[in-house]
Protein backbone atom coordinates (compact mmCIF):
# COMPACT_ATOMS: atom_id res chain seq x y z
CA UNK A 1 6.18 29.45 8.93
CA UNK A 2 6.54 27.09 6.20
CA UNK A 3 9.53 26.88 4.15
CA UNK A 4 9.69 24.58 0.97
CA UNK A 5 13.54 23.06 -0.15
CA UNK A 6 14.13 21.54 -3.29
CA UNK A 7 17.38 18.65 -3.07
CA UNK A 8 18.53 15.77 -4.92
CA UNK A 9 16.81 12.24 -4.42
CA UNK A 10 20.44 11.54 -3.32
CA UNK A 11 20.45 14.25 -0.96
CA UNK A 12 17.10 13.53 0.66
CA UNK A 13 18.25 9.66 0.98
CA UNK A 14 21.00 10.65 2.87
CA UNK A 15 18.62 13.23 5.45
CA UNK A 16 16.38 10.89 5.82
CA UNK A 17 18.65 7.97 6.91
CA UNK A 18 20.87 10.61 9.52
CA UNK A 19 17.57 12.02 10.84
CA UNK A 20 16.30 8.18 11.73
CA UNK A 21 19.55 7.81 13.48
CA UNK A 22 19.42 10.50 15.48
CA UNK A 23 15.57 9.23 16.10
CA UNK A 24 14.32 12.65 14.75
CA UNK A 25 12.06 13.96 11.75
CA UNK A 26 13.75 15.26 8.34
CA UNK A 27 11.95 18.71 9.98
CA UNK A 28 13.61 18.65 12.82
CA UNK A 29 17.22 17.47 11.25
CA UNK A 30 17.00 20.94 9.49
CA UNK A 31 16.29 23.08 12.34
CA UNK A 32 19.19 21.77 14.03
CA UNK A 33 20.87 22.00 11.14
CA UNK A 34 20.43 25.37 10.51
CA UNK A 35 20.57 26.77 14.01
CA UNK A 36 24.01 25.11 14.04
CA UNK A 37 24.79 27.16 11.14
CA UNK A 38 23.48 29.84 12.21
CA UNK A 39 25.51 29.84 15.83
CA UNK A 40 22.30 29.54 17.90
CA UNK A 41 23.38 25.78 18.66
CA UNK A 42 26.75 25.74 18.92
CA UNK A 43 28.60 22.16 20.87
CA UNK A 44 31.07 24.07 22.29
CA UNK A 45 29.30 26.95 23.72
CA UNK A 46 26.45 24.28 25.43
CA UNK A 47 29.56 22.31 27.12
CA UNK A 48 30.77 25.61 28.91
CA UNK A 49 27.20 26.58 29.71
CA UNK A 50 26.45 22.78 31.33
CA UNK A 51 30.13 23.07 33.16
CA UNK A 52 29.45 26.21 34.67
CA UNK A 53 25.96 25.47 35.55
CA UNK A 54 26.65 22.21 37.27
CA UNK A 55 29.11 24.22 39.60
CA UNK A 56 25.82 25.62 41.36
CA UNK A 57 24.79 22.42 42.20
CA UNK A 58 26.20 21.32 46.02
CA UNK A 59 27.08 17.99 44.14
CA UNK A 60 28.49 19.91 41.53
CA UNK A 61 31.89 19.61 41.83
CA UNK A 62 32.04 15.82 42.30
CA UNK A 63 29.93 15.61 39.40
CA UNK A 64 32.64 17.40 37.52
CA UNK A 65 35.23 15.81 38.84
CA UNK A 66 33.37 11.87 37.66
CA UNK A 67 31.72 12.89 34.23
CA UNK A 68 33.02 15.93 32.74
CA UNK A 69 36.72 16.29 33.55
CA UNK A 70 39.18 15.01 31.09
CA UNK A 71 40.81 11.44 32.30
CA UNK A 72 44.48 11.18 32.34
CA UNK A 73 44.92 7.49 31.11
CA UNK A 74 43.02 6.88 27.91
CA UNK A 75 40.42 3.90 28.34
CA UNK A 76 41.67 0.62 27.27
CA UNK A 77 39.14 -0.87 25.21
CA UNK A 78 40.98 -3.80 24.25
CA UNK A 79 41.29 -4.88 28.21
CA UNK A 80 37.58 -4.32 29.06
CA UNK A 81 36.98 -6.46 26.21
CA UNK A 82 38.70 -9.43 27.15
CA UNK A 83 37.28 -9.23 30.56
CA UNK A 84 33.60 -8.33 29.58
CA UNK A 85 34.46 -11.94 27.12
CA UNK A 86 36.07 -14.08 30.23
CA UNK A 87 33.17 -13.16 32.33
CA UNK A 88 30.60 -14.02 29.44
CA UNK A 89 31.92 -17.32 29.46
CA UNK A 90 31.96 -17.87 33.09
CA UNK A 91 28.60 -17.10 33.51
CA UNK A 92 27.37 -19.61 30.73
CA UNK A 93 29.84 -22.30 31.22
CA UNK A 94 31.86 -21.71 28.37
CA UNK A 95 35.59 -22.71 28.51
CA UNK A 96 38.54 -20.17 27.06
CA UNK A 97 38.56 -22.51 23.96
């Protein structure tokens, strides 16, 4: 079924530039939209579903335990980024200057 909405040019800037983010049509920005809305696509309730699905799985619990459990130490983003930069510039020749 067709369904016609009437916005602002504003508005319509703004869908068109989150739906190319998220690599989708203005159409299909709206139906998520609205079934988010709506409760038929809620975050929250798809996390619990995947969790308790995965548990099924023989591998399931490892899986868990690697990509969906909560880690204790934050990740340090500043470290990771001076090594990911020291081994840059080993690998081109580059000194620390």
């Amino acid at each position: 079924m067709a369904v016609s909405v009437r916005m602002d040019a504003l508005l319509e800037k703004r869908l068109e530039l989150a739906a190319r983010q998220q690599g989708t049509t203005k159409s299909q920005f709206i139906i998520s939209a609205v079934e988010r809305a709506l409760g038929d696509k809620d975050p929250y309730a798809l996390m619990l579903q995947a969790k308790a699905e995965i548990t099924q799985y023989p591998q399931g619990a490892s899986l868990t335990e690697g990509y969906i459990a909560e880690h204790a130490e934050p990740y340090d983003t500043e470290r990771s980024r001076a090594d990911l930069i020291a081994r840059l510039r080993a690998k081109h020749g580059l000194g620390a200057d």
